[in-house]
C-alpha atoms as a PDB file:
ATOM      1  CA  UNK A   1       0.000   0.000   0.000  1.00  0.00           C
ATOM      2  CA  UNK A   2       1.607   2.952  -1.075  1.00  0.00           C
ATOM      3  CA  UNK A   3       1.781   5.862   1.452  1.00  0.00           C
ATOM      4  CA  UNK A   4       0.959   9.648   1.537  1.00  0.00           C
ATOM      5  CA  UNK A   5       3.112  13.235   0.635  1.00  0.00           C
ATOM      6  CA  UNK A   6       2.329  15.958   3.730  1.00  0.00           C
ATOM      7  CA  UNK A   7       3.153  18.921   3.166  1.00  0.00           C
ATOM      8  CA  UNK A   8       3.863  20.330   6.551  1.00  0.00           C
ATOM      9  CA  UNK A   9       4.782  24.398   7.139  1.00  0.00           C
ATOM     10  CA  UNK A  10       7.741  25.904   8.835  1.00  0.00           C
ATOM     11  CA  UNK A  11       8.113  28.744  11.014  1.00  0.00           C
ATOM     12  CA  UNK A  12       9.086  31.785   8.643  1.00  0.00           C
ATOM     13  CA  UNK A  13      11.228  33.343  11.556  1.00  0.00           C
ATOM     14  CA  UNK A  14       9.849  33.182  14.671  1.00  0.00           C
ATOM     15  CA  UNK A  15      10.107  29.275  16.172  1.00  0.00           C
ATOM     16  CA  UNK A  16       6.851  29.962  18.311  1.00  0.00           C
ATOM     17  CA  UNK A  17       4.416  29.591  15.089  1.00  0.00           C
ATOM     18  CA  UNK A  18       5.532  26.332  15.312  1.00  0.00           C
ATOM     19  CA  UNK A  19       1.755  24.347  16.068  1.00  0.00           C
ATOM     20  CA  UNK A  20       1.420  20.947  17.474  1.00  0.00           C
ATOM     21  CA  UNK A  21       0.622  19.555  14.270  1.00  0.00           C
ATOM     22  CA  UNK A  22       3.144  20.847  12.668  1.00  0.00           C
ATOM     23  CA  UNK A  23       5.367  19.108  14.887  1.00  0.00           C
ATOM     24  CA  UNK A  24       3.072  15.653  15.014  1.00  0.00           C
ATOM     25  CA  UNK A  25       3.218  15.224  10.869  1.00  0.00           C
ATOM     26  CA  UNK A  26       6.900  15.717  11.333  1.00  0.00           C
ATOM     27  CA  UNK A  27       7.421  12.910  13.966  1.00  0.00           C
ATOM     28  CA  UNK A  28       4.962  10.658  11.705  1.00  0.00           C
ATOM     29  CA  UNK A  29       7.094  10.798   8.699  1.00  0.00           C
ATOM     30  CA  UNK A  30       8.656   8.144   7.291  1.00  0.00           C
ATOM     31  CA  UNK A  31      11.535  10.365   5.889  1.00  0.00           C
ATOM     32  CA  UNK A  32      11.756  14.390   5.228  1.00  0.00           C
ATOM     33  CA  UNK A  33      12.000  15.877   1.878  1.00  0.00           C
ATOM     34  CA  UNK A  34      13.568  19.511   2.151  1.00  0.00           C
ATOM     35  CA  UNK A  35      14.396  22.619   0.367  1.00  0.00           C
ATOM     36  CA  UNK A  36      17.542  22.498   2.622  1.00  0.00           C
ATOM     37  CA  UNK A  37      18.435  20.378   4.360  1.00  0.00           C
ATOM     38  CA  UNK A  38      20.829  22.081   7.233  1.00  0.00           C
ATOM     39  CA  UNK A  39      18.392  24.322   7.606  1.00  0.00           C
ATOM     40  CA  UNK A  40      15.572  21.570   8.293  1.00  0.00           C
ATOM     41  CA  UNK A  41      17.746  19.500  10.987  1.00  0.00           C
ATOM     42  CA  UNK A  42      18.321  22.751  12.538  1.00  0.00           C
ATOM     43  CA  UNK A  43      14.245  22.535  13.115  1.00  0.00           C
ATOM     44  CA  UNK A  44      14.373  18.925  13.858  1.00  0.00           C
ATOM     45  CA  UNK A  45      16.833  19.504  16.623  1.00  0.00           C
ATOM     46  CA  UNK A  46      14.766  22.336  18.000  1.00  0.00           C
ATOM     47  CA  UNK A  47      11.697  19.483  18.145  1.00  0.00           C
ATOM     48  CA  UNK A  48      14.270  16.767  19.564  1.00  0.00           C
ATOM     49  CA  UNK A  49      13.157  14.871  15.842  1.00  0.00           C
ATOM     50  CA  UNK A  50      15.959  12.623  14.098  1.00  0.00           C
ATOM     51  CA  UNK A  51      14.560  11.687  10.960  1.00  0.00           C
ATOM     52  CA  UNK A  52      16.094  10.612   7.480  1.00  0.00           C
ATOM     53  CA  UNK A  53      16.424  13.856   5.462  1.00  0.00           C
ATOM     54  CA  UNK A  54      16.354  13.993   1.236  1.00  0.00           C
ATOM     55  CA  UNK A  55      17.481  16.821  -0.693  1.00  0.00           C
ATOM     56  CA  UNK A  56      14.394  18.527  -2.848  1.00  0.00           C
ATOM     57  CA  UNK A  57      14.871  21.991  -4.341  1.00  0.00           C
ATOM     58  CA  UNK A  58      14.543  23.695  -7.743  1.00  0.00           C
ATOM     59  CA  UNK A  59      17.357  22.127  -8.998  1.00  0.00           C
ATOM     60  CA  UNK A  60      16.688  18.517  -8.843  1.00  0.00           C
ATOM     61  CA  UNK A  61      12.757  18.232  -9.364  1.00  0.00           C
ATOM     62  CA  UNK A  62      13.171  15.717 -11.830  1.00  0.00           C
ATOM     63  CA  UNK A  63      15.474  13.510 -10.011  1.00  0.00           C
ATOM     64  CA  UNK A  64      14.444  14.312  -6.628  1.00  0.00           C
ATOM     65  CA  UNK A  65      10.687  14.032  -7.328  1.00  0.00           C
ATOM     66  CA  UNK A  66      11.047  10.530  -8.721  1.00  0.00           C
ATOM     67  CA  UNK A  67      12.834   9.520  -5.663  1.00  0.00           C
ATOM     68  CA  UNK A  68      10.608  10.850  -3.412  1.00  0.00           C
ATOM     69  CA  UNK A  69       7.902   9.322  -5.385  1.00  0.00           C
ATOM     70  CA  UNK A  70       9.494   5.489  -5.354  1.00  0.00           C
ATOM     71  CA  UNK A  71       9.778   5.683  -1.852  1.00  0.00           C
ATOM     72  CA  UNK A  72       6.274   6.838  -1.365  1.00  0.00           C
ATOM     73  CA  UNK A  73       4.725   4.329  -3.629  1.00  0.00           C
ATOM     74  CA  UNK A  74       6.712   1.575  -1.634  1.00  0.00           C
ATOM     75  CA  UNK A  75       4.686   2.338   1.241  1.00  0.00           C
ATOM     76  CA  UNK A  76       6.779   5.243   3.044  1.00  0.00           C
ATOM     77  CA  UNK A  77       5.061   8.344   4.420  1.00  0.00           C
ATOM     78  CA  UNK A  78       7.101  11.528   3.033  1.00  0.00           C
ATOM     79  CA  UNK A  79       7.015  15.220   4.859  1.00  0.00           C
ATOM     80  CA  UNK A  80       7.706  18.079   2.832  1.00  0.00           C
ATOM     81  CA  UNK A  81       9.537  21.437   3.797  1.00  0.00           C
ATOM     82  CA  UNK A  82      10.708  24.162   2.751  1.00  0.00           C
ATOM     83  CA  UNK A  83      13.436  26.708   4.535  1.00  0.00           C
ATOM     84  CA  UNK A  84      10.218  28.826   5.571  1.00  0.00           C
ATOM     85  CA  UNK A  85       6.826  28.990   5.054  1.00  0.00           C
ATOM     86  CA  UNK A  86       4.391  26.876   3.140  1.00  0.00           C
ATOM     87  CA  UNK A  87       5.455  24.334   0.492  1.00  0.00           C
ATOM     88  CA  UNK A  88       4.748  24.664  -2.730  1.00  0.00           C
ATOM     89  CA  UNK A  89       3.613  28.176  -2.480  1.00  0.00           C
ATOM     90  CA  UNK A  90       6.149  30.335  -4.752  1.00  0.00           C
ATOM     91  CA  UNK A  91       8.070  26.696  -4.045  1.00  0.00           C
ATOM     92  CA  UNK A  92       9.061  23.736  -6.350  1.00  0.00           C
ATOM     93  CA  UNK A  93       6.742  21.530  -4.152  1.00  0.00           C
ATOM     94  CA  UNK A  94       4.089  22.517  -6.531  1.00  0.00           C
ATOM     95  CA  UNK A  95       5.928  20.183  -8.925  1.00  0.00           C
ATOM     96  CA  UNK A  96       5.916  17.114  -6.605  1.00  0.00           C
ATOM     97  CA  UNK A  97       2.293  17.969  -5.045  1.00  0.00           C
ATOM     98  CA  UNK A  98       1.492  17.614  -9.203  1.00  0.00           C
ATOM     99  CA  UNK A  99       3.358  14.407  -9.793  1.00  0.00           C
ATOM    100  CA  UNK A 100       2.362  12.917  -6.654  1.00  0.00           C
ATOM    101  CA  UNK A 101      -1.093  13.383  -7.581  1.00  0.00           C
ATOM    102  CA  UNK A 102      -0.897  12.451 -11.035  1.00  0.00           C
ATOM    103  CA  UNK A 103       0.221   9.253  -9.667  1.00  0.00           C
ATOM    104  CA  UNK A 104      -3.098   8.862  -7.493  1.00  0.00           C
ATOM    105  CA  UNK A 105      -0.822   9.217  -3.910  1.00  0.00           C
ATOM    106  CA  UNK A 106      -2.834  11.086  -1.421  1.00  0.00           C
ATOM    107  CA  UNK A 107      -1.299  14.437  -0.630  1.00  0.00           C
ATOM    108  CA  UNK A 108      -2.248  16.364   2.871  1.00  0.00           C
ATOM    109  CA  UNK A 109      -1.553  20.013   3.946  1.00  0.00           C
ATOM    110  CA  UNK A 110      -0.965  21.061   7.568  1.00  0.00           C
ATOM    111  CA  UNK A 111      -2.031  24.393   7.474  1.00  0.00           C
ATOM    112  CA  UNK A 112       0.104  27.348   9.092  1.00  0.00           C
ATOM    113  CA  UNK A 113       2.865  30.231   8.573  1.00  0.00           C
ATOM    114  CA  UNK A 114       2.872  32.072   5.364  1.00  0.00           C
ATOM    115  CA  UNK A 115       4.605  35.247   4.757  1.00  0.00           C
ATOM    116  CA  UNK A 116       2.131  35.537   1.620  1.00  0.00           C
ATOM    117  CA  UNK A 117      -1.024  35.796   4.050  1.00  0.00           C
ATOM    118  CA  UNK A 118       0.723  37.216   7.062  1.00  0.00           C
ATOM    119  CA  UNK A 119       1.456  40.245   5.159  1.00  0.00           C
ATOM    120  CA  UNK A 120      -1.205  40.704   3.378  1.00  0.00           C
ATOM    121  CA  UNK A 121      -3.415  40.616   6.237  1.00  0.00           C
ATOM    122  CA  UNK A 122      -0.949  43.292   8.271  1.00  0.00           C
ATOM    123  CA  UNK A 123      -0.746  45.716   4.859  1.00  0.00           C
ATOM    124  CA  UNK A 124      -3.399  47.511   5.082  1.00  0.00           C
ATOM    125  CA  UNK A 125      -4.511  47.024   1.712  1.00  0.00           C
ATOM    126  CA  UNK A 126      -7.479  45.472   0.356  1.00  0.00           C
ATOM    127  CA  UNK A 127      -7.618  42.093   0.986  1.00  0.00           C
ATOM    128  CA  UNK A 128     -10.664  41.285  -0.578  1.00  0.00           C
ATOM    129  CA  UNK A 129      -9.053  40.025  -3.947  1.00  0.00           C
ATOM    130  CA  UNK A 130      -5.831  39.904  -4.342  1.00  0.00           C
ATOM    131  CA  UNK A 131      -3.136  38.508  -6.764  1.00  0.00           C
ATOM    132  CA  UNK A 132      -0.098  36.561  -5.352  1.00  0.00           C
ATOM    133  CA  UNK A 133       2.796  36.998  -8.341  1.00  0.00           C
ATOM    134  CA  UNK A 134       5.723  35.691  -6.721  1.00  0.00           C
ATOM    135  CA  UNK A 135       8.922  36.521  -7.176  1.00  0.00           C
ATOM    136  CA  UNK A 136       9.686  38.659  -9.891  1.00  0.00           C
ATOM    137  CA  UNK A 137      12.217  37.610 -13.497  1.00  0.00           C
ATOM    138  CA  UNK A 138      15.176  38.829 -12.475  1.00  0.00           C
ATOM    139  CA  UNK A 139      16.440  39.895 -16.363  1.00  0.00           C
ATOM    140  CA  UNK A 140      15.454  43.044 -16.223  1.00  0.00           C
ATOM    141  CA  UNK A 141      13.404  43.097 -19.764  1.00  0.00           C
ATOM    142  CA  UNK A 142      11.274  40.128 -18.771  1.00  0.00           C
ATOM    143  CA  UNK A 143      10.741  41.918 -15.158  1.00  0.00           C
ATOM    144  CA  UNK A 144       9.207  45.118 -16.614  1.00  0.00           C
ATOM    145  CA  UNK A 145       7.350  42.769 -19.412  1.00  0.00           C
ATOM    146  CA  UNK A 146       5.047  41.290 -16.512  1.00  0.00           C
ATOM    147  CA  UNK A 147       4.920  44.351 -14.739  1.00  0.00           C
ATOM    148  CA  UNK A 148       3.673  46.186 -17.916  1.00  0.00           C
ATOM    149  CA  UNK A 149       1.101  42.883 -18.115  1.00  0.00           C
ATOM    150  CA  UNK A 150      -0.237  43.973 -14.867  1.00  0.00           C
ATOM    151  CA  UNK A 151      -0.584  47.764 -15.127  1.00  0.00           C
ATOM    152  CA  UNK A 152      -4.368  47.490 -14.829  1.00  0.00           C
ATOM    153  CA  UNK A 153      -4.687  45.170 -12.296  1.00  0.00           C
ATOM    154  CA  UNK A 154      -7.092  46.265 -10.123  1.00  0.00           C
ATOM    155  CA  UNK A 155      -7.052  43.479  -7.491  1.00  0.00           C
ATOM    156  CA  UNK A 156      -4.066  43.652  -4.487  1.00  0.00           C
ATOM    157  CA  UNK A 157      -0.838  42.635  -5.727  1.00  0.00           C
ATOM    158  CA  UNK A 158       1.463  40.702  -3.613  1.00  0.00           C
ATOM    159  CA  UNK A 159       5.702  40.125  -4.361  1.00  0.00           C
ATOM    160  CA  UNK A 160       8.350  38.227  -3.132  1.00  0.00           C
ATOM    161  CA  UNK A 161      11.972  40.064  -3.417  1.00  0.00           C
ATOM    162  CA  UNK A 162      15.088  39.174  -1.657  1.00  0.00           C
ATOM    163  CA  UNK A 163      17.094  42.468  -0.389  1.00  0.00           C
ATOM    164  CA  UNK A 164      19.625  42.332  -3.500  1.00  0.00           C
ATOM    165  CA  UNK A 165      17.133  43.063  -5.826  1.00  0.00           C
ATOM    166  CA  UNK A 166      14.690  45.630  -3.827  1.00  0.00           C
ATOM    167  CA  UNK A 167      16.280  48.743  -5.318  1.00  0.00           C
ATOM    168  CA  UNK A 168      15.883  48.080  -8.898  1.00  0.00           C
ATOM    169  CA  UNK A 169      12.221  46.189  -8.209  1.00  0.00           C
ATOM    170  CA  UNK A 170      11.013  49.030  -6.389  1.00  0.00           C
ATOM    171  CA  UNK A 171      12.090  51.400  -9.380  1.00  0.00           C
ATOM    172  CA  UNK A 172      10.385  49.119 -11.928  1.00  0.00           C
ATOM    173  CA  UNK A 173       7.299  49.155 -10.211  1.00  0.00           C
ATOM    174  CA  UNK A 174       7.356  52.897  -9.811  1.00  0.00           C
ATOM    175  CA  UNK A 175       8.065  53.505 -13.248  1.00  0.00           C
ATOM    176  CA  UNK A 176       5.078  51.149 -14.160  1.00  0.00           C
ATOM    177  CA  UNK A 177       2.602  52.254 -11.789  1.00  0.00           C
ATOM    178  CA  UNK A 178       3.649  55.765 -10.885  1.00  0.00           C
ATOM    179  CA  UNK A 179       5.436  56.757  -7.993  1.00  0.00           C
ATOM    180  CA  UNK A 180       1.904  57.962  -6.008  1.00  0.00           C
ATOM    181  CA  UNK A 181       0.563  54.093  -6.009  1.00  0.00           C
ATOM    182  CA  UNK A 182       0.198  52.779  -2.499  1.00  0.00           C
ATOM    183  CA  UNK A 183       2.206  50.041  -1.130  1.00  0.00           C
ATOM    184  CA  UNK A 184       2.964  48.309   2.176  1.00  0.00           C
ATOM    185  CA  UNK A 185       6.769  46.872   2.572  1.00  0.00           C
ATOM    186  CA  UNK A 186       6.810  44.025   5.021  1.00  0.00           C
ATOM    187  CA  UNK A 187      10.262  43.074   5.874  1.00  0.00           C
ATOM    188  CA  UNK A 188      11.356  40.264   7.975  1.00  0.00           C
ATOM    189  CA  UNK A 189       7.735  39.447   9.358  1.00  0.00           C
ATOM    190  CA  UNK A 190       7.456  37.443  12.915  1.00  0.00           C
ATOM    191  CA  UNK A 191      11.810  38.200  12.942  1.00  0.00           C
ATOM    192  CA  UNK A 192      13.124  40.377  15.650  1.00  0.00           C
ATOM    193  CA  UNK A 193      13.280  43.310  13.321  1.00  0.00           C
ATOM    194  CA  UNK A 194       9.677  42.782  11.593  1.00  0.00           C
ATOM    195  CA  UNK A 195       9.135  45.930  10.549  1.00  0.00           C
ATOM    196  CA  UNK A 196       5.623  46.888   8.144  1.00  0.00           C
ATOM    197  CA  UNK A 197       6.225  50.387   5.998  1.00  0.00           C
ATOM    198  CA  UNK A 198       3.123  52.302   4.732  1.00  0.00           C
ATOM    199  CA  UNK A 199       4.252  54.441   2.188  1.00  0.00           C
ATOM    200  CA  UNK A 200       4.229  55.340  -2.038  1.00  0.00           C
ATOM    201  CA  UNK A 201       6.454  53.689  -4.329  1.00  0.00           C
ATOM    202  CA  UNK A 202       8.658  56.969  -5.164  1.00  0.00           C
ATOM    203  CA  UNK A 203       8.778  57.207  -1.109  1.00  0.00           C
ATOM    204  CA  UNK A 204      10.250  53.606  -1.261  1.00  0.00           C
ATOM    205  CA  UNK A 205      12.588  54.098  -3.976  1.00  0.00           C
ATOM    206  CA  UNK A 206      13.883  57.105  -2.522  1.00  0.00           C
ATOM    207  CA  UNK A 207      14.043  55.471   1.111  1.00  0.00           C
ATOM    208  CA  UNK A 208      15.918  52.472  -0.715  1.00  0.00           C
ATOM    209  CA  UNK A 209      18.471  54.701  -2.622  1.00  0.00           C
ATOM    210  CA  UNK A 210      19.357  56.496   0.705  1.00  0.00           C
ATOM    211  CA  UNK A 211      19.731  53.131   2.970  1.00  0.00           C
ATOM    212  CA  UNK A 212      21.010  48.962   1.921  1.00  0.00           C
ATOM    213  CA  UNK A 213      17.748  46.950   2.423  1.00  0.00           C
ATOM    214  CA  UNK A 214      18.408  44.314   4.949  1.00  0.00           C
ATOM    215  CA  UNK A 215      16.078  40.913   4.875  1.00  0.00           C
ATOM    216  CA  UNK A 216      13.305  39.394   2.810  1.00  0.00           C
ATOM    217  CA  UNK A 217      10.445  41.669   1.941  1.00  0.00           C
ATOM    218  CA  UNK A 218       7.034  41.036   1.398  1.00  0.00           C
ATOM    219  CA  UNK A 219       5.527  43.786  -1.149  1.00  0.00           C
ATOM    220  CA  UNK A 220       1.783  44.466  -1.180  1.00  0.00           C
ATOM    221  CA  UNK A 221       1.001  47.070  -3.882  1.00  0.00           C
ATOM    222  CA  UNK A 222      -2.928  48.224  -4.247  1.00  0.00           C
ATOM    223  CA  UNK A 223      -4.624  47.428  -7.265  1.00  0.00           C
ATOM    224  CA  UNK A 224      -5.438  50.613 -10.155  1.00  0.00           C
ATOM    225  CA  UNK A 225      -8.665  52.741  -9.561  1.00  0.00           C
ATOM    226  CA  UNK A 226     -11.595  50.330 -11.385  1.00  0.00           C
ATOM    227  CA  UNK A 227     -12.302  51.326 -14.814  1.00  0.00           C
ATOM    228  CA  UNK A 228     -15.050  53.958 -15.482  1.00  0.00           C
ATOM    229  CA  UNK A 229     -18.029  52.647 -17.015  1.00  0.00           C
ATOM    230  CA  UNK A 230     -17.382  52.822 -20.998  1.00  0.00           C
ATOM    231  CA  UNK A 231     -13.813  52.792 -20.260  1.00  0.00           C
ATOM    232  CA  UNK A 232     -12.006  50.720 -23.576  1.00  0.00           C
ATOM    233  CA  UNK A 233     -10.126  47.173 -22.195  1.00  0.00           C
ATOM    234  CA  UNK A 234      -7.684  45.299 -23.858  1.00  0.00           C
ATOM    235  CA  UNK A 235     -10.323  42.912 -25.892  1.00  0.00           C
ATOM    236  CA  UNK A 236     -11.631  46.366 -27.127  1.00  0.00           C
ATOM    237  CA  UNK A 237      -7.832  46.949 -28.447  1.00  0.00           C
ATOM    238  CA  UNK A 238      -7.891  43.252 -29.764  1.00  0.00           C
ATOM    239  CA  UNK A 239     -11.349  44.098 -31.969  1.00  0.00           C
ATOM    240  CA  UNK A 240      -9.792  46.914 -32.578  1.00  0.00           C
ATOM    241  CA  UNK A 241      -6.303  45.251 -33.995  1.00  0.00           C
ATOM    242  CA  UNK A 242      -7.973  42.758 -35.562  1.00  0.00           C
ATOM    243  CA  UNK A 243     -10.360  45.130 -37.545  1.00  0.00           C
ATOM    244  CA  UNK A 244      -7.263  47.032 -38.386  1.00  0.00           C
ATOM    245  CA  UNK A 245      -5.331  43.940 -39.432  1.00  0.00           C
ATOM    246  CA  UNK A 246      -8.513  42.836 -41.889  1.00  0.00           C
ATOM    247  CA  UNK A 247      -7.804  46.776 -43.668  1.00  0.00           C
ATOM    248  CA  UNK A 248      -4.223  45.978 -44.307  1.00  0.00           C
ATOM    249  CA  UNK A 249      -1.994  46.960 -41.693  1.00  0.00           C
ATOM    250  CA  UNK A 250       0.907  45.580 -39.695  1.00  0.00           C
ATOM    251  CA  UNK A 251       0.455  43.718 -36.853  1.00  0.00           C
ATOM    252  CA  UNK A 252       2.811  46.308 -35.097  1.00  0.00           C
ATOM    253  CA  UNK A 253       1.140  49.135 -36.939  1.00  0.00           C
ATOM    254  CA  UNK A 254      -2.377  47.872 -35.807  1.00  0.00           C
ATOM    255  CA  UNK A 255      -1.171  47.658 -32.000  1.00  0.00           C
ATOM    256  CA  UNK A 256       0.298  51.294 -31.773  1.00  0.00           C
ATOM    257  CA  UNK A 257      -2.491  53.198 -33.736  1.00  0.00           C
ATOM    258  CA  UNK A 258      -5.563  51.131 -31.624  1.00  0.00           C
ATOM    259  CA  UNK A 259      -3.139  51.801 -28.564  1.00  0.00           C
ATOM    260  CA  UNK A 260      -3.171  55.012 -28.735  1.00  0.00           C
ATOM    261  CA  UNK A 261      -7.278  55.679 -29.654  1.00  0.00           C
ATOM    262  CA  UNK A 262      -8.587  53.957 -26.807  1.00  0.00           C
ATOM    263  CA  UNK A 263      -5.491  54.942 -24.260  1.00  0.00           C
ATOM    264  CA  UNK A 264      -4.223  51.664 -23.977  1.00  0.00           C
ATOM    265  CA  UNK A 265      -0.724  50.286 -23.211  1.00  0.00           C
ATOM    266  CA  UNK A 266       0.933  49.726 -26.620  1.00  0.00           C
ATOM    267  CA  UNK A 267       3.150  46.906 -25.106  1.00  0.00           C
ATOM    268  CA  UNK A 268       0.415  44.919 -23.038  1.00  0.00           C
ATOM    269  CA  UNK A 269      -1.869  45.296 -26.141  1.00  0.00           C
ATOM    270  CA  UNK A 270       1.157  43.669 -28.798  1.00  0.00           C
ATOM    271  CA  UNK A 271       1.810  40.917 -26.663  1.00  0.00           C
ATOM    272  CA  UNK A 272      -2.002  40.444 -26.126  1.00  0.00           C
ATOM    273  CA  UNK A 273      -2.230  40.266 -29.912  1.00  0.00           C
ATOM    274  CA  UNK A 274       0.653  37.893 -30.248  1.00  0.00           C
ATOM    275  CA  UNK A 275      -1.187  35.074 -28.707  1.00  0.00           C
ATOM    276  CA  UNK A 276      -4.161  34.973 -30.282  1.00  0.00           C
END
């Protein structure tokens, strides 16, 4: 009988968040799959666990997945963790949560500490509807593509960024978005030095420019104004292009002249177009 994936949660800095669950599913397992595994034994030994640990990070899906999956199909209950937080959530577990379940293996979830959902709830932005994108590319033209795709979002949006890369994220977004848009830095939540910054993103770029950022941030950016009623959207701009198209002109001709009647973005519009 083949046994079960958990995916269990780990404290994202403070070692109190750990719940007894948490800590049961661990002492269950058969063996521990981990993002890291130094980091994982150094949570074991805070539980008084010793359990057999198996490397399983974003370099090694392939090969790691299938050996966590023969182990688990020969009857051996797997936990999964990752450094902090929830896996599979901006986390490579998504990948084995996906094969184990392609595989019909029954996959559980402890729920519990998620710097996604802590800071969104401590932002002060909308939290109604929100949309989680991550970390951001890091080449710099694919990092302004997908913030160009998302420069009428109107829903929350929530990033991941390391301290390294702050700066020149924070001066994308502003450049996208304008540097009067609302949004909520949370750095190093449940750490010693959580600290949860209210501000503008030109207030953040200049605070940035001034001072190194120090830990992992959470960024929670509110959404644009909703459109006014008779407003053109993008599949008016792809009628438009495609109307365009049918009287002879370029593809890229098409784009920037129904772009610029209905006061759309000329890049979000092209790349639209290119996938239909």
């Amino acid at each position: 009988m083949p046994g079960k994936l958990c995916l269990v949660p780990t404290p994202i800095g403070n070692l109190g968040d750990i719940s007894p669950r948490m800590a049961e599913a661990l002492a269950q397992a058969d063996f521990i799959a981990a993002e890291d595994t130094r980091v994982s034994l150094k949570l074991l030994n805070h539980l008084g666990l010793k359990k057999p640990l198996v490397s399983y990070h974003r370099h090694n899906t392939d090969t790691g997945g299938q050996a966590v999956l023969s182990r688990i199909l020969a009857g051996e209950n797997c936990a999964l963790v990752t450094d902090a937080g929830m896996p599979a959530i901006s986390d490579p577990g998504e990948e084995l949560v996906a094969l184990c379940a392609r595989n019909g293996v029954q996959v559980e979830c402890i729920p519990g500490p998620c710097a996604l959902v802590t800071a969104l709830a401590v932002s002060g932005q909308p939290t109604g509807r929100f949309t989680f994108e991550g970390f951001l590319p890091m080449n710099k033209k694919n990092r302004r593509a997908r913030l160009e795709s998302l420069r009428g979002e109107e829903r929350t949006m929530v990033f991941y960024e390391a301290p390294h890369k702050l700066r020149a994220t924070l001066e994308d977004l502003a450049g996208t978005f304008g540097p009067e848009r609302e949004l909520s830095l949370c750095r190093e939540l449940t750490k010693l030095h959580e600290e949860v910054i209210r501000t503008t993103l030109g207030q953040a770029a200049a605070l940035y420019r001034e001072e190194p950022p120090r830990g992992e941030f959470v960024l929670v950016l509110r959404g644009a104004p909703p459109r006014e009623e008779g407003e053109a959207t993008l599949e008016d701009g792809l009628a438009l292009v495609e109307r365009l198209r049918g009287e002879g002109l370029s593809l890229r001709d098409a784009v920037k002249r129904a772009a610029r009647e209905l006061g759309l973005s000329r890049n979000e519009l092209y790349d639209l177009s290119l996938g239909q």
